[in-house]
N, C-alpha and C. Protein backbone atom coordinates (compact mmCIF):
# COMPACT_ATOMS: atom_id res chain seq x y z
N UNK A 1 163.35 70.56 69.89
CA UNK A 1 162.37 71.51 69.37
C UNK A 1 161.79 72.30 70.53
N UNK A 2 161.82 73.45 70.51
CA UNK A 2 161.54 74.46 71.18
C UNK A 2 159.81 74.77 71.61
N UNK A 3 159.28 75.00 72.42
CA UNK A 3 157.93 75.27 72.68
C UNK A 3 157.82 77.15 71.56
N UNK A 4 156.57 77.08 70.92
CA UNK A 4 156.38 77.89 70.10
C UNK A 4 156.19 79.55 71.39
N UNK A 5 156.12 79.49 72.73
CA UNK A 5 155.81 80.22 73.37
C UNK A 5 157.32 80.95 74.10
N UNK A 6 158.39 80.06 73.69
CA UNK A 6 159.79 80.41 73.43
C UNK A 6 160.03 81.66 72.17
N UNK A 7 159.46 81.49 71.23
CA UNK A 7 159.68 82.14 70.44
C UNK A 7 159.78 83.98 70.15
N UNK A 8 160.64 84.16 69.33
CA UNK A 8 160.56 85.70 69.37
C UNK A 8 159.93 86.60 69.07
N UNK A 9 159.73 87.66 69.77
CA UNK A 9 158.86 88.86 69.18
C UNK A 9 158.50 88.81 67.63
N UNK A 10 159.52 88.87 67.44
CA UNK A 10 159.49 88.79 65.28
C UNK A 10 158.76 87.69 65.00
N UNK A 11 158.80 86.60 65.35
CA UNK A 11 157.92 84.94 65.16
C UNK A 11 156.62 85.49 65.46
N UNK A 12 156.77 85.83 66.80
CA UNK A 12 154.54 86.42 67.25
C UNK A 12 153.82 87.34 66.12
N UNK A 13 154.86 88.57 65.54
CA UNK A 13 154.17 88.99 65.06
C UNK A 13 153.76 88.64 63.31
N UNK A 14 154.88 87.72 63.52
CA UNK A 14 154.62 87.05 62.19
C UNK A 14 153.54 86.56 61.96
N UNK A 15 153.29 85.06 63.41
CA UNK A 15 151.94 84.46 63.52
C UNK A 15 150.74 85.53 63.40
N UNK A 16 150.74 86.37 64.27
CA UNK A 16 149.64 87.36 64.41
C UNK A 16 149.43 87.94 63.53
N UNK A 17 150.48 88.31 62.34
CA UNK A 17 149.94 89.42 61.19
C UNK A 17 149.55 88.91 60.08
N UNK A 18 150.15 87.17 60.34
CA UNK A 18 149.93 86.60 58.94
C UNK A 18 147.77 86.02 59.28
N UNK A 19 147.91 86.00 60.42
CA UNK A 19 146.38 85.40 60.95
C UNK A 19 145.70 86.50 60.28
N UNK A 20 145.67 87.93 60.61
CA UNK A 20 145.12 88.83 59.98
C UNK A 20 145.12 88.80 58.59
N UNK A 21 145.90 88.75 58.53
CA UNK A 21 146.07 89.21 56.68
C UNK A 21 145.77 88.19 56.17
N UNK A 22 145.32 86.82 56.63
CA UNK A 22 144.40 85.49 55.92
C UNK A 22 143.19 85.92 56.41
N UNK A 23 142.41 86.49 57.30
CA UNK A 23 141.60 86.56 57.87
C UNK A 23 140.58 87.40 57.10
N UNK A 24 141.37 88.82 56.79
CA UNK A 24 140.71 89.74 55.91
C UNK A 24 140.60 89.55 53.91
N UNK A 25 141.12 88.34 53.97
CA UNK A 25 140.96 88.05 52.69
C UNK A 25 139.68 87.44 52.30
N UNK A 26 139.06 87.88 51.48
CA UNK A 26 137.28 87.67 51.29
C UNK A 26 137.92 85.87 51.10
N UNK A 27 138.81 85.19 50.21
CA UNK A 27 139.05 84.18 49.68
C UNK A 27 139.06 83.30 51.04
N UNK A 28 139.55 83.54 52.04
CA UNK A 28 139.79 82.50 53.24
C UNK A 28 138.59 82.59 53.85
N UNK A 29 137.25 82.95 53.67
CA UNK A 29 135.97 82.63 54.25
C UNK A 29 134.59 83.54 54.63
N UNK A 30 135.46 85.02 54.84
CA UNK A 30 134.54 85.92 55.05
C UNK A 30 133.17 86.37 54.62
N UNK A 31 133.83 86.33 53.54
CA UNK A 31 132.87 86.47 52.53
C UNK A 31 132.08 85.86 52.06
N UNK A 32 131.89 84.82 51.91
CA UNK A 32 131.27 83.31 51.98
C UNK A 32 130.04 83.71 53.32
N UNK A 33 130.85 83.27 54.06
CA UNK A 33 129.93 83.54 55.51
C UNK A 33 128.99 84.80 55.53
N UNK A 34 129.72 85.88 54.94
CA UNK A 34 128.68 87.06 55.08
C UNK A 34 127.55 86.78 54.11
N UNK A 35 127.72 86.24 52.65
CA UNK A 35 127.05 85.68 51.86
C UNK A 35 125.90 84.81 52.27
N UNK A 36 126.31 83.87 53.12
CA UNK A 36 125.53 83.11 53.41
C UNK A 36 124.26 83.81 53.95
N UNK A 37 125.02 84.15 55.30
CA UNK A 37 123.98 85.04 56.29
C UNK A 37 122.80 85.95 55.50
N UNK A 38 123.44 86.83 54.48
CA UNK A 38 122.31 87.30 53.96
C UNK A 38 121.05 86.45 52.93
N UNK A 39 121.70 85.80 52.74
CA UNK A 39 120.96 84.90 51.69
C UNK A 39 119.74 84.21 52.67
N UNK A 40 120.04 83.87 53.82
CA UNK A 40 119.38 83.09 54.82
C UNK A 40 118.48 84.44 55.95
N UNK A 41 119.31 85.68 55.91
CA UNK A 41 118.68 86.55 56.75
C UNK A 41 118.69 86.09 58.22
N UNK A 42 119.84 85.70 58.36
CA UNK A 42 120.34 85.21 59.42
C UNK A 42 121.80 85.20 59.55
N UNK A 43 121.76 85.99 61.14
CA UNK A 43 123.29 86.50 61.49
C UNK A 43 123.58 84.87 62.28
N UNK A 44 122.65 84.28 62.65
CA UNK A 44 123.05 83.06 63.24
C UNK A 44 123.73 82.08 61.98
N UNK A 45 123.04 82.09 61.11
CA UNK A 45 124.17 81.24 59.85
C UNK A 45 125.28 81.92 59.67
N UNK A 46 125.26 82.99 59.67
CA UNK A 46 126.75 83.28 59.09
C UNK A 46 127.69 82.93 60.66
N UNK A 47 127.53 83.18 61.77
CA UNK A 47 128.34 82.90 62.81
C UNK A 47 128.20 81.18 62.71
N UNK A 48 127.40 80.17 61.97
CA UNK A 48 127.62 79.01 62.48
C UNK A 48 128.23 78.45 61.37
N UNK A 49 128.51 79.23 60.47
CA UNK A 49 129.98 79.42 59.19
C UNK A 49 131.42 79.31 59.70
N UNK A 50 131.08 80.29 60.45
CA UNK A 50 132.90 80.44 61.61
C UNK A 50 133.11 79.10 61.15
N UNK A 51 132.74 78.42 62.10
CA UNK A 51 133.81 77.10 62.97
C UNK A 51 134.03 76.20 61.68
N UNK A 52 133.18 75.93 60.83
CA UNK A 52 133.89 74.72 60.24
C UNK A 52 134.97 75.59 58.77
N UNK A 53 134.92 77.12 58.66
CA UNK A 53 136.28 77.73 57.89
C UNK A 53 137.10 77.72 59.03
N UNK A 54 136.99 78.10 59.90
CA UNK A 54 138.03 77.62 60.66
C UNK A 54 138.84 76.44 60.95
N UNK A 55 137.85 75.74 61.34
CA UNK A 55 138.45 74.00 61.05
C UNK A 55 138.70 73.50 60.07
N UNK A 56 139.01 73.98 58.33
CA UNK A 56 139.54 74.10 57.52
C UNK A 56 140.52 74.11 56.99
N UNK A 57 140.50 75.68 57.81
CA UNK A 57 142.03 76.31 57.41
C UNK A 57 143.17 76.02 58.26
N UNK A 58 142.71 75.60 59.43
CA UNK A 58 143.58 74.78 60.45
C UNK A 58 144.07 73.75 60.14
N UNK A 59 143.41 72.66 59.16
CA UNK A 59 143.63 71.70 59.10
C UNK A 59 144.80 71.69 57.98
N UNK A 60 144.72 72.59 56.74
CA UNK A 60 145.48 73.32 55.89
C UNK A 60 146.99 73.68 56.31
N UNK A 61 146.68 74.68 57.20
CA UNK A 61 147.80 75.36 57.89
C UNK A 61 148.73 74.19 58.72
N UNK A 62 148.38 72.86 59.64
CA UNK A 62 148.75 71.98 59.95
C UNK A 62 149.88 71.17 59.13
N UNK A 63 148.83 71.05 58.01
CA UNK A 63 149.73 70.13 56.98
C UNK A 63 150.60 70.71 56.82
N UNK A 64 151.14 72.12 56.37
CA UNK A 64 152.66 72.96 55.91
C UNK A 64 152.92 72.79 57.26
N UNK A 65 152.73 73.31 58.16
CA UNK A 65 153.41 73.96 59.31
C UNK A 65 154.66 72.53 60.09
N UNK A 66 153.39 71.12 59.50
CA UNK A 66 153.79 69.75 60.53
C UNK A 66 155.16 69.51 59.33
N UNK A 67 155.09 70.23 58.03
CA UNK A 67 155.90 69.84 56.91
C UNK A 67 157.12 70.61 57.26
N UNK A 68 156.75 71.79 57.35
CA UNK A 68 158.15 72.30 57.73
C UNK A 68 159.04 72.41 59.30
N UNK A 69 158.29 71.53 60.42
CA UNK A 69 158.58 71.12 61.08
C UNK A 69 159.59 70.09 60.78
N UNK A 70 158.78 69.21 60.00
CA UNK A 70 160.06 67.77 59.61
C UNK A 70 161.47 68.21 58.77
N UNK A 71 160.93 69.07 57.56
CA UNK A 71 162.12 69.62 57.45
C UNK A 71 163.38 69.91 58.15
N UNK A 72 162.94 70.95 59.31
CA UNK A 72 163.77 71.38 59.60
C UNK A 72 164.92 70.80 60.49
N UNK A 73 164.50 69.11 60.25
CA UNK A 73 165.58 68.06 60.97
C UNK A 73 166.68 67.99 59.58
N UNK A 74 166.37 68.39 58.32
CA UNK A 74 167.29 68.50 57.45
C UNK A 74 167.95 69.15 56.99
N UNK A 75 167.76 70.76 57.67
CA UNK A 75 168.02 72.30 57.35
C UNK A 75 169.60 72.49 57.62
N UNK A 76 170.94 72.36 58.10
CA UNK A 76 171.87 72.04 58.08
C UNK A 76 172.62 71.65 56.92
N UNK A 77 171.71 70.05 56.32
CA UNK A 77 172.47 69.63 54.58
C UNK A 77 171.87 70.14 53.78
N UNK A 78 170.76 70.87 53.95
CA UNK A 78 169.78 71.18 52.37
C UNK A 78 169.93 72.86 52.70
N UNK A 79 170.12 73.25 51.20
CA UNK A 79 170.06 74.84 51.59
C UNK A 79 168.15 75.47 51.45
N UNK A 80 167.72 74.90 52.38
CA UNK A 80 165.94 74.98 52.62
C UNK A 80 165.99 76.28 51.91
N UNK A 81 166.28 77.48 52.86
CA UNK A 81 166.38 78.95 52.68
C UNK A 81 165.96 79.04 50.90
N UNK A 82 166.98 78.77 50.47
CA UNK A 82 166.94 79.11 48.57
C UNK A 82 165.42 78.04 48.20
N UNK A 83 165.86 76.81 49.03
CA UNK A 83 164.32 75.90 48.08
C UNK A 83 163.27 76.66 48.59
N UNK A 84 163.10 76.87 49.55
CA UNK A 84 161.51 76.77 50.01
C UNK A 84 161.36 78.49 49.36
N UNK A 85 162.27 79.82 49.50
CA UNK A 85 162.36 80.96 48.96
C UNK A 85 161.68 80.66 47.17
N UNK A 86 162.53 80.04 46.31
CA UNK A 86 162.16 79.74 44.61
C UNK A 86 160.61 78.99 44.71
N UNK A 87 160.40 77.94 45.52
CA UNK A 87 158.90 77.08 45.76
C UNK A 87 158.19 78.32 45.85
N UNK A 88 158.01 79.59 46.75
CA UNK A 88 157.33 80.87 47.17
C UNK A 88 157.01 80.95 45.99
N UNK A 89 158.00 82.23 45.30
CA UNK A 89 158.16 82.91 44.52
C UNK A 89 157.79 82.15 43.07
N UNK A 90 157.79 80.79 42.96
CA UNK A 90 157.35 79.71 41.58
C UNK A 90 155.70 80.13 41.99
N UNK A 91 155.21 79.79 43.48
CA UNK A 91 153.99 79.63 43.21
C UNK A 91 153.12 80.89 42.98
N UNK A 92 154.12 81.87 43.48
CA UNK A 92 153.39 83.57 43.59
C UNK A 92 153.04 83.41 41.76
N UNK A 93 154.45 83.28 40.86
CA UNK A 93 154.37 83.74 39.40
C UNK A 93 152.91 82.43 38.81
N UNK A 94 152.86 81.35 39.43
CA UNK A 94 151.68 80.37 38.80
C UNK A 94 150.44 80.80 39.59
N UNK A 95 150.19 81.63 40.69
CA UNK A 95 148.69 81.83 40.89
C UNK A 95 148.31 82.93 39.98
N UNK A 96 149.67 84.10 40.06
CA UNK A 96 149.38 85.41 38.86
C UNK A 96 148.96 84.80 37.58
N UNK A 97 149.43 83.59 37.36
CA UNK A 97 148.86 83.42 35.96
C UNK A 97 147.97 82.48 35.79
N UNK A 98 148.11 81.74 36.70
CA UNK A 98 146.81 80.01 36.22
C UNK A 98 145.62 80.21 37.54
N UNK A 99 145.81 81.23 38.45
CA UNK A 99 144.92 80.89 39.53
C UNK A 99 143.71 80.93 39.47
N UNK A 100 143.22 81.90 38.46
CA UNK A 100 141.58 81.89 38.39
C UNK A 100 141.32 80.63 37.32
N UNK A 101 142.04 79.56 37.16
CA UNK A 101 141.43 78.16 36.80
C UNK A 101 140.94 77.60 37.82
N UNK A 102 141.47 77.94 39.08
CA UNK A 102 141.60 76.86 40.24
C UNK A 102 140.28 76.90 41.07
N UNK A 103 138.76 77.88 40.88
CA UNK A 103 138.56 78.28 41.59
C UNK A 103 137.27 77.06 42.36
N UNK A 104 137.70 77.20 43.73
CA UNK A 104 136.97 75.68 44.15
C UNK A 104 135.51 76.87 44.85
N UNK A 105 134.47 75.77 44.55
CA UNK A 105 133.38 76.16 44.13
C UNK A 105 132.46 75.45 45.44
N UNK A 106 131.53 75.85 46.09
CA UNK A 106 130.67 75.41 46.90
C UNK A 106 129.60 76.32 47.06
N UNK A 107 128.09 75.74 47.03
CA UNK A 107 126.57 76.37 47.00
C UNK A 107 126.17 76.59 48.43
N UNK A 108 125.42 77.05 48.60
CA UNK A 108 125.04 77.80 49.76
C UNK A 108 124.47 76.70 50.71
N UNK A 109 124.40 75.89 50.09
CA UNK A 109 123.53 74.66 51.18
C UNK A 109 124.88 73.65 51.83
N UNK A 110 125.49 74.13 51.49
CA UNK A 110 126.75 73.25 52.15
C UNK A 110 126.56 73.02 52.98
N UNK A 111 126.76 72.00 53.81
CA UNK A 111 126.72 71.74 55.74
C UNK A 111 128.58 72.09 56.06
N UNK A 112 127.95 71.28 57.41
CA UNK A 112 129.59 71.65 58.30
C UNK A 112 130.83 70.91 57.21
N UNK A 113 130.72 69.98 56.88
CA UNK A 113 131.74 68.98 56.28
C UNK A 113 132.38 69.56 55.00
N UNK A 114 131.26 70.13 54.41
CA UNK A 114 131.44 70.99 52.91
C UNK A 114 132.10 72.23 53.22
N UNK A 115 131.72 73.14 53.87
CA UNK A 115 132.54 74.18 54.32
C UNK A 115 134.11 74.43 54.58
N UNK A 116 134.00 72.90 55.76
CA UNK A 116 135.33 72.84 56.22
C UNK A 116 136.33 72.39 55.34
N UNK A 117 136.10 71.84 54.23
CA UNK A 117 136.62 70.90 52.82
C UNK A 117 137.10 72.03 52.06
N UNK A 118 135.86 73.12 52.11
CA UNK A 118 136.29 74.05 50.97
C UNK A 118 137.02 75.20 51.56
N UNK A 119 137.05 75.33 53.02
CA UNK A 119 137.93 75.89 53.51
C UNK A 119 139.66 75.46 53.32
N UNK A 120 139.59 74.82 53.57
CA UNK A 120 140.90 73.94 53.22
C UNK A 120 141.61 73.87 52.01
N UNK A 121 140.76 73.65 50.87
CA UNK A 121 141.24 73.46 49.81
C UNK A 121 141.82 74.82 49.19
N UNK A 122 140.84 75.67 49.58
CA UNK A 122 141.09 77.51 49.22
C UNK A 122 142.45 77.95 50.18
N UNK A 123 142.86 77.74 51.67
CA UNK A 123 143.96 78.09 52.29
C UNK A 123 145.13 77.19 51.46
N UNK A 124 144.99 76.02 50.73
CA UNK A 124 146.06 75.03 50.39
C UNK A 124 146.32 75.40 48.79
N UNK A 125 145.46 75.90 48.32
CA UNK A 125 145.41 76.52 46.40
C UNK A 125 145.89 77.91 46.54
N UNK A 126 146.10 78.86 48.00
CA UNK A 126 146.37 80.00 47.62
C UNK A 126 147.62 80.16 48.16
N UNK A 127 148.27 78.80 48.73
CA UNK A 127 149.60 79.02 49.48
C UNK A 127 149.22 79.77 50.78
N UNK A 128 148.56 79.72 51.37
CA UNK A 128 148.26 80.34 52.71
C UNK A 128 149.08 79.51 53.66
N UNK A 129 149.04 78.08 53.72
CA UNK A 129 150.15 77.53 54.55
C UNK A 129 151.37 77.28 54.26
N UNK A 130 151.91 77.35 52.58
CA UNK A 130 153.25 77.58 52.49
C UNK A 130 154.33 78.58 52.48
N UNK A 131 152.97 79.98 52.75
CA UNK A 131 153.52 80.87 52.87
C UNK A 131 153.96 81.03 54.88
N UNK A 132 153.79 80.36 55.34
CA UNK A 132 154.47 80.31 56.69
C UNK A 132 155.33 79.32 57.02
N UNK A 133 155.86 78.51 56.17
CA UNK A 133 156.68 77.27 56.64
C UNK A 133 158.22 78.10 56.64
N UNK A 134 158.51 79.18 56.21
CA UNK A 134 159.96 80.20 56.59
C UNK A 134 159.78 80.65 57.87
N UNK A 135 158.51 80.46 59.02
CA UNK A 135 158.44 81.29 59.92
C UNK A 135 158.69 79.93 60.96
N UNK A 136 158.22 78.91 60.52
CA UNK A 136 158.27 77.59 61.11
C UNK A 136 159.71 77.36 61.16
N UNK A 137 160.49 77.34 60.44
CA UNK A 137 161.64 76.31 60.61
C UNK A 137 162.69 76.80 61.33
N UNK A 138 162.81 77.84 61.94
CA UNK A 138 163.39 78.82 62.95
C UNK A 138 163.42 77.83 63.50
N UNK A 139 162.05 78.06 64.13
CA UNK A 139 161.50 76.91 65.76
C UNK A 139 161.55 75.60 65.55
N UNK A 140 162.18 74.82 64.65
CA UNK A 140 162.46 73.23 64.81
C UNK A 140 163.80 73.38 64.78
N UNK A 141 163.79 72.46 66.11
CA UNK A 141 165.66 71.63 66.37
C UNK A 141 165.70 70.60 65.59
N UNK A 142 166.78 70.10 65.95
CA UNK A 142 166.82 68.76 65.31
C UNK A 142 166.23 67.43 65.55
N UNK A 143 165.20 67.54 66.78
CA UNK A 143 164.47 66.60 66.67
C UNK A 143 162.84 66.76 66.55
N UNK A 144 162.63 65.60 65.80
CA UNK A 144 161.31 66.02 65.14
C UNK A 144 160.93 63.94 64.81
N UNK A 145 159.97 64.07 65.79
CA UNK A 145 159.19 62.82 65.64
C UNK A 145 158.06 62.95 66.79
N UNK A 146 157.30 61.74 66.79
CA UNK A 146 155.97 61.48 67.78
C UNK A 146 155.29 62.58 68.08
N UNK A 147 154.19 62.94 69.03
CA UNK A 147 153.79 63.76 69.48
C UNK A 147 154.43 65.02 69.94
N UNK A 148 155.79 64.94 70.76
CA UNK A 148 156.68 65.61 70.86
C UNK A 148 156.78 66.61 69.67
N UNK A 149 157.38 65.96 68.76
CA UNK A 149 157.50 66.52 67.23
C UNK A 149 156.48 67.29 66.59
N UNK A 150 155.28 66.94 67.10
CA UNK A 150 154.02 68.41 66.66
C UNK A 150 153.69 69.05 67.28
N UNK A 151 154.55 69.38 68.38
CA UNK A 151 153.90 70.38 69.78
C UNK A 151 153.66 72.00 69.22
N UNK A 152 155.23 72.09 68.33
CA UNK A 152 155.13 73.64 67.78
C UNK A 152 154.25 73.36 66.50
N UNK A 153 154.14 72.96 65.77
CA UNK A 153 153.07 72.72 64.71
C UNK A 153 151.82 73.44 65.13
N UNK A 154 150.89 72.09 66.10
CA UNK A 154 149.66 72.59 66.57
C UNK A 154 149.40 74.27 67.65
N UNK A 155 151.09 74.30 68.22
CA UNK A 155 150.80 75.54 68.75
C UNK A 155 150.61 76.62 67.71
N UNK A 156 151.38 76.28 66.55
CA UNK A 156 151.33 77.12 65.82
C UNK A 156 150.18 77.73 65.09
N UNK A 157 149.32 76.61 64.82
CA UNK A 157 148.10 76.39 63.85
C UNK A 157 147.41 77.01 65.08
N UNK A 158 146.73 76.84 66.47
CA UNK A 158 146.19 76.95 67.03
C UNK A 158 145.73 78.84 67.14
N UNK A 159 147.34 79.03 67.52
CA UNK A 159 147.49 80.70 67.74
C UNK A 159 147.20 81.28 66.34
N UNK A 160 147.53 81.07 65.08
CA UNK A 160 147.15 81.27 63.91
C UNK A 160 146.15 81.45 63.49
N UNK A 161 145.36 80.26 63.78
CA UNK A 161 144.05 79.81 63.43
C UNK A 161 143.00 81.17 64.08
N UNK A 162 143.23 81.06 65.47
CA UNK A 162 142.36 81.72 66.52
C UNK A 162 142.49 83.33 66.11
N UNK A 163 143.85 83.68 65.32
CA UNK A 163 143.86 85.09 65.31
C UNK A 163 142.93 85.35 63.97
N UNK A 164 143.15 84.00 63.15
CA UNK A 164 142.32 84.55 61.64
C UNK A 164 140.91 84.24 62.01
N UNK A 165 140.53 83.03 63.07
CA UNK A 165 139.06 83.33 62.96
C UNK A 165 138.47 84.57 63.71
N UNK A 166 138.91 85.40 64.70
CA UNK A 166 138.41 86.67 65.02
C UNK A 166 138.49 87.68 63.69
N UNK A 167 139.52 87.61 63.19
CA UNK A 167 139.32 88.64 62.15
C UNK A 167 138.34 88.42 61.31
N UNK A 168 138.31 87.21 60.68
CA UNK A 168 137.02 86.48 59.75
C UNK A 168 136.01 87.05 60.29
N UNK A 169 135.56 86.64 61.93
CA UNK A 169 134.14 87.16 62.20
C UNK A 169 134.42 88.24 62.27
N UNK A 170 134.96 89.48 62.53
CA UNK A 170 134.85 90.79 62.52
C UNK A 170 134.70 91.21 61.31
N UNK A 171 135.54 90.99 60.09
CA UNK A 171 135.09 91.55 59.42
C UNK A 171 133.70 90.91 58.00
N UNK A 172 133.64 89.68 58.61
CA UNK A 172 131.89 88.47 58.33
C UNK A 172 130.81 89.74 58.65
N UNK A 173 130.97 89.98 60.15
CA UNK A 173 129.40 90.67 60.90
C UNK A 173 129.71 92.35 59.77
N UNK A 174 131.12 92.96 59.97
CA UNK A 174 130.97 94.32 59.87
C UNK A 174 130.47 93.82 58.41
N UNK A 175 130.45 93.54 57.70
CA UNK A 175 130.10 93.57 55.62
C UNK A 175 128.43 93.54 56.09
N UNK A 176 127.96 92.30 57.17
CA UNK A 176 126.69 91.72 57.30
C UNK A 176 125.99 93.29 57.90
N UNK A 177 126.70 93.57 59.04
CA UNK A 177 125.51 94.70 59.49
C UNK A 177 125.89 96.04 59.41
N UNK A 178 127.01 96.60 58.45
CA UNK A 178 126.99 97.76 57.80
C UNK A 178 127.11 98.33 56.39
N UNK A 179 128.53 97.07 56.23
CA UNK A 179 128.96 97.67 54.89
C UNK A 179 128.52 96.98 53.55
N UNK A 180 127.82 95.79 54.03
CA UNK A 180 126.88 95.01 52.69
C UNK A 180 128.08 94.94 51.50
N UNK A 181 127.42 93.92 51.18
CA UNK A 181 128.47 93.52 50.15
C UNK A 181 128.78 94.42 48.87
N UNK A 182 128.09 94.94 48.48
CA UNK A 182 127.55 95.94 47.78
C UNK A 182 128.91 97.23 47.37
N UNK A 183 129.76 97.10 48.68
CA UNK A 183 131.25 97.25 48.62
C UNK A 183 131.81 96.84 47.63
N UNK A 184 132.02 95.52 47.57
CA UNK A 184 132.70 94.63 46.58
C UNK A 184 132.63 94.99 44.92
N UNK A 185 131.52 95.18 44.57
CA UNK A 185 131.09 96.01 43.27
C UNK A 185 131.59 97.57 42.58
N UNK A 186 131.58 97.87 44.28
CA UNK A 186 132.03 99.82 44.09
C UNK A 186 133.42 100.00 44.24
N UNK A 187 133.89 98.76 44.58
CA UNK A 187 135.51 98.80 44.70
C UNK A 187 136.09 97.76 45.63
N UNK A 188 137.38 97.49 45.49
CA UNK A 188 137.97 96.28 46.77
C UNK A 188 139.23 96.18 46.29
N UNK A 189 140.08 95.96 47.48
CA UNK A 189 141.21 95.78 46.99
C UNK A 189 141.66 94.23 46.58
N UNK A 190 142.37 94.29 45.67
CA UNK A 190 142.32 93.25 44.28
C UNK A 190 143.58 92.45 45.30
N UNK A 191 142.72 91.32 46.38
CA UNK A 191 143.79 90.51 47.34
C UNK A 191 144.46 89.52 46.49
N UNK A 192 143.66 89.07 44.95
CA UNK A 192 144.81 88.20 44.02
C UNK A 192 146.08 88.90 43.81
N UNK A 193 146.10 90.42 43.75
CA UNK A 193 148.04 90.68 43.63
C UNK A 193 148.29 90.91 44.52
N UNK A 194 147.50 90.96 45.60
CA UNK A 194 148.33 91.25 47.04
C UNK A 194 148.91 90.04 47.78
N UNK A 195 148.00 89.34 47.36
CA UNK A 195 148.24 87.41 48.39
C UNK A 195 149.51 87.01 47.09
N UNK A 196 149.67 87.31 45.90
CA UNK A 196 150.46 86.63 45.01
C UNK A 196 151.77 87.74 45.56
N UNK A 197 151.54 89.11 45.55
CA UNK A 197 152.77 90.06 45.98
C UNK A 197 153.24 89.59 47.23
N UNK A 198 152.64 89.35 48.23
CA UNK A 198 152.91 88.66 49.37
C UNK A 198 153.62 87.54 49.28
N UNK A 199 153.34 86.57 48.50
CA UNK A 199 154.70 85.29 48.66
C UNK A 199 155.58 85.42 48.01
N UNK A 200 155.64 86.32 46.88
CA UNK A 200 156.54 86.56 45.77
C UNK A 200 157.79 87.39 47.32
N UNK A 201 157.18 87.91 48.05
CA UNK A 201 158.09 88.87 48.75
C UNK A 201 158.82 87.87 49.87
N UNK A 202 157.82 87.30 50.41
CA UNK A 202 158.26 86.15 51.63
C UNK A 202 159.16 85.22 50.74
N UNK A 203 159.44 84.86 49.36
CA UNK A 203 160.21 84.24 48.74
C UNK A 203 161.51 84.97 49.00
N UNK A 204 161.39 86.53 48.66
CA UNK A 204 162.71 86.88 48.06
C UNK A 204 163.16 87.26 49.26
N UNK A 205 162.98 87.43 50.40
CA UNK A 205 163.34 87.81 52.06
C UNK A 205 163.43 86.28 52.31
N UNK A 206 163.09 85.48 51.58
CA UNK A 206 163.68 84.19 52.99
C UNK A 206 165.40 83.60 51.73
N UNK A 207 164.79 84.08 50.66
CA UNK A 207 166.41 83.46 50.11
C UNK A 207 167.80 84.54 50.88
N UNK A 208 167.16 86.07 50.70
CA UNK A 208 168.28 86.78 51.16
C UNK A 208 168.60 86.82 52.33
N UNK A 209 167.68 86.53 53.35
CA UNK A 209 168.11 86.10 54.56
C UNK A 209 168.94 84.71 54.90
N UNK A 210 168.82 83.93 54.07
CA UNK A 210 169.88 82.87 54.31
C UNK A 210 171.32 83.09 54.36
């Protein structure tokens, strides 16, 4: 298994664009946090929001990423490409239709533990980490065990993580000290068909790329 800092241009910008594009989704934390802050009238709550959605969604992103790590000691006999492509594209067509059952719920008084819980559960219900396990299995050889065996995992989650929590706080403060939420009401773009158009697509590009 390859160090994730081996990896190709196309892999970085994968990591990097997919960090963004979880980052700017009100659903992975932003919004929450900007919420908070105003409710409290404090830019210090919403920045002490960051860390535990972050430590969340990391922990989220881990679990797929360490999954399709192990996989990919089996990628040779299993045609992954077509499974993990139909798994995408199954879950894109079940959030379009069952997702607003799912919606996990937390009050403003949450502490660190609650946050980071409901961070997690929201990156793991919206496919946020299974939508990168096609970018993962490139970078696993055929061996995959011990510490060794999660080096690209955690690099992965790490660089991931770090790109979505800058975006989170950038666009947390910009809602907090310009654009007020107040946005959200007058218009927004509707990220349930975009995050569901998004895996539906990473489905049908990772079967045809096989």
């Amino acid at each position: 298994m390859d160090s994730l800092f081996q990896a190709s241009a196309t892999t970085w910008a994968a990591i990097v664009g997919s960090g963004v594009f979880h980052g700017v989704n009100p659903a992975m934390g932003w919004l929450f946090a900007t919420a908070l802050g105003m409710q409290r009238g404090s830019r210090a709550a919403l920045l002490m929001a960051l860390a535990p959605l972050a430590l969340g969604h990391a922990a989220a992103i881990l679990l797929f990423t360490a999954s399709a790590a192990a996989l990919g000691t089996w990628r040779a006999a299993l045609p992954l490409h077509l499974l993990l492509g139909a798994l995408l594209i199954g879950w894109a067509v079940y959030r379009h239709r069952y997702g607003h059952r799912h919606r996990v719920r937390v009050g403003m008084t949450a502490g660190f533990a609650g946050l980071a819980a409901w961070s997690a559960a929201m990156a793991t219900l919206h496919g946020a980490g299974l939508m990168l396990m096609p970018v993962m299995l490139p970078l696993c050889g055929s061996g995959f065990g011990g510490a060794a065996g999660l080096l690209v995992p955690l690099q992965f989650t790490v660089v991931h993580t770090a790109v979505t929590l800058v975006t989170t706080a950038i666009a947390a403060l910009a809602a907090y000290e310009t654009i007020g939420l107040g946005v959200l009401r007058r218009g927004w773009i509707n990220f349930d068909w975009l995050w569901c158009g998004a895996l539906a697509t990473t489905g049908a590009v990772l079967i045809a790329s096989g």
